[in-house]
C-alpha atoms as a PDB file:
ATOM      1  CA  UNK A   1      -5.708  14.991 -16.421  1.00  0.00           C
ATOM      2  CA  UNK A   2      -2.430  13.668 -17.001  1.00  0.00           C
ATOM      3  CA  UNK A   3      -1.618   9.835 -15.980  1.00  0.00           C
ATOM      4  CA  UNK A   4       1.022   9.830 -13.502  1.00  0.00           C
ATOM      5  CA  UNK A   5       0.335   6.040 -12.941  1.00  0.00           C
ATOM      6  CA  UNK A   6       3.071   3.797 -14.801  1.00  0.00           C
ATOM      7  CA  UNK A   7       3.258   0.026 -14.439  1.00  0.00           C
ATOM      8  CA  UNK A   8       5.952  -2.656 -14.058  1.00  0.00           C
ATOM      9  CA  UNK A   9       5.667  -4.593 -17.532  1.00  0.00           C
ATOM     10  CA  UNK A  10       3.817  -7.578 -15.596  1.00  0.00           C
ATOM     11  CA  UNK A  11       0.961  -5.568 -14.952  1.00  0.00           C
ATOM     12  CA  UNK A  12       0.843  -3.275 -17.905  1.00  0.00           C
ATOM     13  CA  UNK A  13      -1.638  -5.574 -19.458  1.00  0.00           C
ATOM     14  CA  UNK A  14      -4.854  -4.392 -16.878  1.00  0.00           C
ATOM     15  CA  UNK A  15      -2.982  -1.673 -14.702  1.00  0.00           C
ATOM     16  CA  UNK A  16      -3.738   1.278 -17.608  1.00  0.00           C
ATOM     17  CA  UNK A  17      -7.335   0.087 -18.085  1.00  0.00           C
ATOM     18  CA  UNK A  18      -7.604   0.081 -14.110  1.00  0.00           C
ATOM     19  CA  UNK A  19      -6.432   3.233 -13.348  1.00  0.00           C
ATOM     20  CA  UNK A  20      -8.764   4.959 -16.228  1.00  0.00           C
ATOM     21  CA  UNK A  21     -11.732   3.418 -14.534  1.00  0.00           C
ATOM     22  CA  UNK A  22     -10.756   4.684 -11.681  1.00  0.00           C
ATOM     23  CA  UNK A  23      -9.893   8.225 -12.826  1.00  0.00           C
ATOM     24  CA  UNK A  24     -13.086   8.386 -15.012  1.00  0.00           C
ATOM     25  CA  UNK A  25     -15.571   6.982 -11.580  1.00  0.00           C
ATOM     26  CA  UNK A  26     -13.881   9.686  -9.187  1.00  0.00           C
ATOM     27  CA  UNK A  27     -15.424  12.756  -7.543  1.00  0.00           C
ATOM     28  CA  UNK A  28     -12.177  14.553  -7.588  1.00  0.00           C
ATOM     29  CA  UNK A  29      -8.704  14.392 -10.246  1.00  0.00           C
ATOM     30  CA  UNK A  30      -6.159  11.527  -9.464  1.00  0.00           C
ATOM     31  CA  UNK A  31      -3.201  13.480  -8.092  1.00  0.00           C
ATOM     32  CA  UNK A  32       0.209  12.655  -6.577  1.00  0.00           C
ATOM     33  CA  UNK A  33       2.025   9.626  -7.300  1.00  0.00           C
ATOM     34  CA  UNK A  34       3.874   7.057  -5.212  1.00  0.00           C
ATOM     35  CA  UNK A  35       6.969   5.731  -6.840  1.00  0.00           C
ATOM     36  CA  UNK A  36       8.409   2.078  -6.152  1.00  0.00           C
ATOM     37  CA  UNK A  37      10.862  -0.192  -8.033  1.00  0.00           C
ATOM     38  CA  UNK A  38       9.692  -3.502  -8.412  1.00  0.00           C
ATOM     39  CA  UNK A  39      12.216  -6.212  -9.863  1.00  0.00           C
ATOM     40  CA  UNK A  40      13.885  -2.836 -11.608  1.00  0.00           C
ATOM     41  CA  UNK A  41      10.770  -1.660 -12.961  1.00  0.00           C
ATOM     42  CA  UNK A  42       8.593   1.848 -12.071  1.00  0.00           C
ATOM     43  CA  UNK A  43       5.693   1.392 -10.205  1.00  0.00           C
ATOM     44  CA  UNK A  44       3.848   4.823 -10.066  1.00  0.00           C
ATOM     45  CA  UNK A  45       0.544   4.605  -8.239  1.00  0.00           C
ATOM     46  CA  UNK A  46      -1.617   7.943  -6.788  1.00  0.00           C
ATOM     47  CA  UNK A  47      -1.273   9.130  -3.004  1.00  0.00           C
ATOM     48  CA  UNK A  48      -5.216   8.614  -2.802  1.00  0.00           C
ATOM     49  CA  UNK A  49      -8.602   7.744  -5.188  1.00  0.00           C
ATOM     50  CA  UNK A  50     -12.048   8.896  -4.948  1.00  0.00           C
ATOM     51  CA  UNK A  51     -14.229   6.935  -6.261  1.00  0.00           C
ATOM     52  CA  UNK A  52     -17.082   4.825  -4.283  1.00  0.00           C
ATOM     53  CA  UNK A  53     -15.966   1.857  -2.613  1.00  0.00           C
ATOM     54  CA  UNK A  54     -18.717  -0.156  -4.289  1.00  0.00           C
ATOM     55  CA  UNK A  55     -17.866   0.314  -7.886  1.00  0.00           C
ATOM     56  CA  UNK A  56     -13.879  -0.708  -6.635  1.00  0.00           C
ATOM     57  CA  UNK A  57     -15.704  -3.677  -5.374  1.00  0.00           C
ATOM     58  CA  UNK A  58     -17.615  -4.600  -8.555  1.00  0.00           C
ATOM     59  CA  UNK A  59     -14.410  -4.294 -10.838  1.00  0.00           C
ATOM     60  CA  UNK A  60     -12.505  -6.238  -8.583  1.00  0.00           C
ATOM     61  CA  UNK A  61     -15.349  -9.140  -8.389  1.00  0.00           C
ATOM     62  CA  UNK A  62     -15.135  -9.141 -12.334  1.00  0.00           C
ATOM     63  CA  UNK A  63     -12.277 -10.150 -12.952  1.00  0.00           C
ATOM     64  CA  UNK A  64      -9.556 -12.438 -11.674  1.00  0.00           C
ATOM     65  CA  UNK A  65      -5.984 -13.261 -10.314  1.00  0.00           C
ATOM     66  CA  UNK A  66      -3.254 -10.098 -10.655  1.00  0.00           C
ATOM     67  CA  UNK A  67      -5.838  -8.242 -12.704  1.00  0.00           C
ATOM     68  CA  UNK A  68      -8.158  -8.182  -9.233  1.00  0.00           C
ATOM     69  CA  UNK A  69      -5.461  -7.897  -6.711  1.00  0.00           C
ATOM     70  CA  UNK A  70      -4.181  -4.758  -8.654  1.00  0.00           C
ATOM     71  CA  UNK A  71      -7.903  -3.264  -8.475  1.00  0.00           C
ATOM     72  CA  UNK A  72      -7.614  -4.474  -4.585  1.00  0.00           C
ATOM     73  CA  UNK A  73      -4.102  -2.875  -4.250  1.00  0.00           C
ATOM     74  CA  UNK A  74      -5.349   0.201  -5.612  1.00  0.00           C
ATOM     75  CA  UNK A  75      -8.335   0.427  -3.495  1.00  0.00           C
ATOM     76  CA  UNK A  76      -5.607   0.771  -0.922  1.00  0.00           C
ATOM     77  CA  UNK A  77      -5.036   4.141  -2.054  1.00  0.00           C
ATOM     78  CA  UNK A  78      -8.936   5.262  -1.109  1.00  0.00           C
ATOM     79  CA  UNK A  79      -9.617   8.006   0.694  1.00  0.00           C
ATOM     80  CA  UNK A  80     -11.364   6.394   3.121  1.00  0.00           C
ATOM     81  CA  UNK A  81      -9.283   4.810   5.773  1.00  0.00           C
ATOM     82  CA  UNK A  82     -12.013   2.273   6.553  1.00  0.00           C
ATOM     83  CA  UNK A  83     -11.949   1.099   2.437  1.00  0.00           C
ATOM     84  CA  UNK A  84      -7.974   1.101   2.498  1.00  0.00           C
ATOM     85  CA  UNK A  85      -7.978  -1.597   5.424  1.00  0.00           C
ATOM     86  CA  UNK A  86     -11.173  -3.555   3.828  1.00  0.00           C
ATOM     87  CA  UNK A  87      -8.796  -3.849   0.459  1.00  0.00           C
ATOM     88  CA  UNK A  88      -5.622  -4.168   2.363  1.00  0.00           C
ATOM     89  CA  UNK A  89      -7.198  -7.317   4.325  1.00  0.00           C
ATOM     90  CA  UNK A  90      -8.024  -8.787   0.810  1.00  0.00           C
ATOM     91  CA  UNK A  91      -4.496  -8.890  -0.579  1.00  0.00           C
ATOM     92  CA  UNK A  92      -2.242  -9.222   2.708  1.00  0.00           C
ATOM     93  CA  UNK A  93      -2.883 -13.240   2.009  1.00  0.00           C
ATOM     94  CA  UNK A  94      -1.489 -13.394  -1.486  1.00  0.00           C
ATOM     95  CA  UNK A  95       2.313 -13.348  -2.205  1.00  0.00           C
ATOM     96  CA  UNK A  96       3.379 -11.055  -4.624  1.00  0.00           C
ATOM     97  CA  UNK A  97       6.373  -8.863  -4.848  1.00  0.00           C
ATOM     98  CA  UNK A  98       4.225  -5.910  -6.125  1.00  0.00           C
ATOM     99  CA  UNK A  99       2.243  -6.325  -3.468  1.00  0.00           C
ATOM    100  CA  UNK A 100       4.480  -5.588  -1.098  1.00  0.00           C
ATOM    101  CA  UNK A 101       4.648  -1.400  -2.596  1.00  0.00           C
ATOM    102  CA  UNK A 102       0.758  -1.250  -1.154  1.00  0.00           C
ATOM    103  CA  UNK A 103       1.667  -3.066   2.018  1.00  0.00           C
ATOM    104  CA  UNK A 104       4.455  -1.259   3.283  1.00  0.00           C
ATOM    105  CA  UNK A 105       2.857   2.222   2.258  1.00  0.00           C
ATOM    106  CA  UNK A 106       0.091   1.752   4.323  1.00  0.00           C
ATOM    107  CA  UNK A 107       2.593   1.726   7.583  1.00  0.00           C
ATOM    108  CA  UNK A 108       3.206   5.184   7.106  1.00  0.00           C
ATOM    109  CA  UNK A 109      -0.295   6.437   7.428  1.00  0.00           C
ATOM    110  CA  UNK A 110      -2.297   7.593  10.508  1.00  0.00           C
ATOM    111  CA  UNK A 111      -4.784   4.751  11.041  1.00  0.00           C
ATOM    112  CA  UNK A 112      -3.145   2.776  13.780  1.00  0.00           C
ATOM    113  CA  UNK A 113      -5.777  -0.262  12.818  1.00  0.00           C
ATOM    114  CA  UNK A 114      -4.519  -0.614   9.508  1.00  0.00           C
ATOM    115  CA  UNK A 115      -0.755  -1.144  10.729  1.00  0.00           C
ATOM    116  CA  UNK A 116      -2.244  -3.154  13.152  1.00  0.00           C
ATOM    117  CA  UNK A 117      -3.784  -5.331  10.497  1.00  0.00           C
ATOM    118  CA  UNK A 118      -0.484  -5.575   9.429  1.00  0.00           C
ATOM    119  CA  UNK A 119       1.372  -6.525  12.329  1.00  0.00           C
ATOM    120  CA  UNK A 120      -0.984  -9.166  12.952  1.00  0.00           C
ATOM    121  CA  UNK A 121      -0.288 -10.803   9.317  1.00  0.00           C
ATOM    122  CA  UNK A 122       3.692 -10.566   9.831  1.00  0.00           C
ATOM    123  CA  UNK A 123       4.210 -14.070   9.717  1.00  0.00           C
ATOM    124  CA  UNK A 124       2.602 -14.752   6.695  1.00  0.00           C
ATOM    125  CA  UNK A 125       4.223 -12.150   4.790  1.00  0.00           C
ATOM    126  CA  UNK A 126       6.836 -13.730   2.162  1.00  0.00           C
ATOM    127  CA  UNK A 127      10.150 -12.306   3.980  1.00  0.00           C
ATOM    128  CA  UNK A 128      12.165 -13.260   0.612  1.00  0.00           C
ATOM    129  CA  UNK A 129       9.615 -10.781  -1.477  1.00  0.00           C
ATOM    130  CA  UNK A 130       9.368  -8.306   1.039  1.00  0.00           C
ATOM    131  CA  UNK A 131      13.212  -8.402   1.781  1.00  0.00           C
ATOM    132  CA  UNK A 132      13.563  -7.808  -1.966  1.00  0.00           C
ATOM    133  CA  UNK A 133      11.778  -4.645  -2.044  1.00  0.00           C
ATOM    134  CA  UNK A 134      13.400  -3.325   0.998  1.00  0.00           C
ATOM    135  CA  UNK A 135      16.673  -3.439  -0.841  1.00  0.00           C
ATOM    136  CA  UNK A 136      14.962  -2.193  -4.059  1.00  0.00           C
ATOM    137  CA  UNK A 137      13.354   0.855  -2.490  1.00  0.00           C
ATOM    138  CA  UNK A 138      15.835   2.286   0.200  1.00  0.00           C
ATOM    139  CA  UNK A 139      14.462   5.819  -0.461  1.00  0.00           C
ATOM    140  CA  UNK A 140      10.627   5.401   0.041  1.00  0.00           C
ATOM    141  CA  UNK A 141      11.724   2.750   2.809  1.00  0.00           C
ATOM    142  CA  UNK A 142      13.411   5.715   4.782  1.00  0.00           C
ATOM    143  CA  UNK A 143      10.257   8.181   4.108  1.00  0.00           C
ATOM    144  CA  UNK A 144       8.256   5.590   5.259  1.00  0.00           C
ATOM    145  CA  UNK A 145       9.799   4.982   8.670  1.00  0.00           C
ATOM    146  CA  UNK A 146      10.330   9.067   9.148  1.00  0.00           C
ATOM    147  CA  UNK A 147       6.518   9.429   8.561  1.00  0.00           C
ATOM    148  CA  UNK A 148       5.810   6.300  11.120  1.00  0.00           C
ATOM    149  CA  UNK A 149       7.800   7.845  13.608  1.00  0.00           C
ATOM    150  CA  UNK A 150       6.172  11.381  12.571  1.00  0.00           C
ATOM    151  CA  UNK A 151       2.418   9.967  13.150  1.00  0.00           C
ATOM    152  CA  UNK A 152       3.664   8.241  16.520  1.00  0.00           C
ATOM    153  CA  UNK A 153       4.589  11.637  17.525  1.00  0.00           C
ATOM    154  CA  UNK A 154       1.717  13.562  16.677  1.00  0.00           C
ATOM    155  CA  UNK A 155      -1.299  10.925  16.860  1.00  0.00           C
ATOM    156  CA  UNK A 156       0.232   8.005  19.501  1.00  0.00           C
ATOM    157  CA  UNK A 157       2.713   8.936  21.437  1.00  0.00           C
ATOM    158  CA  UNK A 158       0.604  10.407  24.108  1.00  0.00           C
ATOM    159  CA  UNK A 159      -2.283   7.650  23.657  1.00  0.00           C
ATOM    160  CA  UNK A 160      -1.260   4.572  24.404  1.00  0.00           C
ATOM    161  CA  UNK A 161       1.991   3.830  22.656  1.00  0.00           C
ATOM    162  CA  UNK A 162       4.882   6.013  24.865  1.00  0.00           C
ATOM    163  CA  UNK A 163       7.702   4.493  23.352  1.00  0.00           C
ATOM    164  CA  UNK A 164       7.795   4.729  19.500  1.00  0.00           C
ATOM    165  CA  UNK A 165       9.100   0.978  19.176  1.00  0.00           C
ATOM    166  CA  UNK A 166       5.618  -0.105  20.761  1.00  0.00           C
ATOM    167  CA  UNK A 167       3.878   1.590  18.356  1.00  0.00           C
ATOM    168  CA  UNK A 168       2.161  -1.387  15.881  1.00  0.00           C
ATOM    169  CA  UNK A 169       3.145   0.583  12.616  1.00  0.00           C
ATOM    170  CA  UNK A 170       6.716   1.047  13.967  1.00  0.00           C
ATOM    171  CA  UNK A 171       6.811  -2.977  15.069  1.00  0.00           C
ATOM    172  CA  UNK A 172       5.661  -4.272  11.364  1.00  0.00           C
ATOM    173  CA  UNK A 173       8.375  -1.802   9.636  1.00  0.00           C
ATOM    174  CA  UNK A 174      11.322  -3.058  11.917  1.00  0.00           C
ATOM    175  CA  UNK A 175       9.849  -6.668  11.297  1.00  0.00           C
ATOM    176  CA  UNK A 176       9.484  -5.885   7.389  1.00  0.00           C
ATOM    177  CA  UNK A 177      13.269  -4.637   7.724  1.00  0.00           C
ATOM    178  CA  UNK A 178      14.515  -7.481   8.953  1.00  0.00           C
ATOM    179  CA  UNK A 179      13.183  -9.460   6.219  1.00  0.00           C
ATOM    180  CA  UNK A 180      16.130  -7.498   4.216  1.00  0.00           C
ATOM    181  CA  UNK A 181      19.289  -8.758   6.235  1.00  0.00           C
END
């Protein structure tokens, strides 16, 4: 397997070792990659893991402070929709401009409960971090709404959100937006 993970300096010292536990614990190759630019640095993470939740859990509970939220940020990357909101509820407290990459992602995904998750933690979100990495990632930034507004019309649309700027996933991105101007 070839790495396509590559980390900002900051988190090169635990982000290799991270991702080769991961890749080494998973039932199927690491694949795809989701590119960000983070205070003018690559972040390269995969579309999805597969690995068992509980080992994510055990590496995480080992060690502490970026080195953690990285394994928690990367558990937002699961397969499992119900282990990507778990891990996304663990880091939507902290402030940290890489964090934001995860956050943001997870709006333009199918599981409504997820962006709901994020909706509900709006307020709390840094706007000065997350404004920053709107500007930084203008590309992935318009992906990300065309998929929201692509699940809306397939999944939501027709159950229980009619107009696209009701739907929670679409609500959080305008908010995160904002935090840009």
């Amino acid at each position: 397997m070839s790495d396509p993970t590559q980390f900002p300096s900051f988190l090169r010292p635990f982000g290799p070792a991270a991702i080769e536990r991961i890749a080494a614990a998973s039932s199927h190759p690491i694949h795809g990659a989701l590119q960000f630019q983070v205070r003018a640095e690559p972040l390269v993470v995969p579309r999805r893991i597969y690995c068992r939740p509980s080992l994510l859990a055990q590496w995480a509970d080992r060690v502490q402070g970026d080195e953690r939220l990285l394994i928690q940020a990367l558990a937002t990357r699961h397969w499992d929709g119900h282990v990507r909101e778990r891990h996304l509820r663990s880091i939507l407290p902290f402030q940290r401009d890489w964090l934001a990459a995860f956050v943001v992602q997870l709006l333009g995904e199918y599981v409504v409960e997820i962006a709901q998750a994020i909706l509900a933690s709006i307020d709390e979100l840094d706007s000065a971090l997350y404004g920053a990495f709107v500007k930084e990632n203008p590309g992935f930034m318009a992906t990300t709404e065309r998929r929201v507004v692509s699940y809306w019309n397939c999944y939501y649309r027709h159950a229980g959100y009619k107009y696209r700027e009701e739907y929670p996933a679409m609500v959080a991105l305008r908010a995160i937006q904002r935090m840009a101007q």
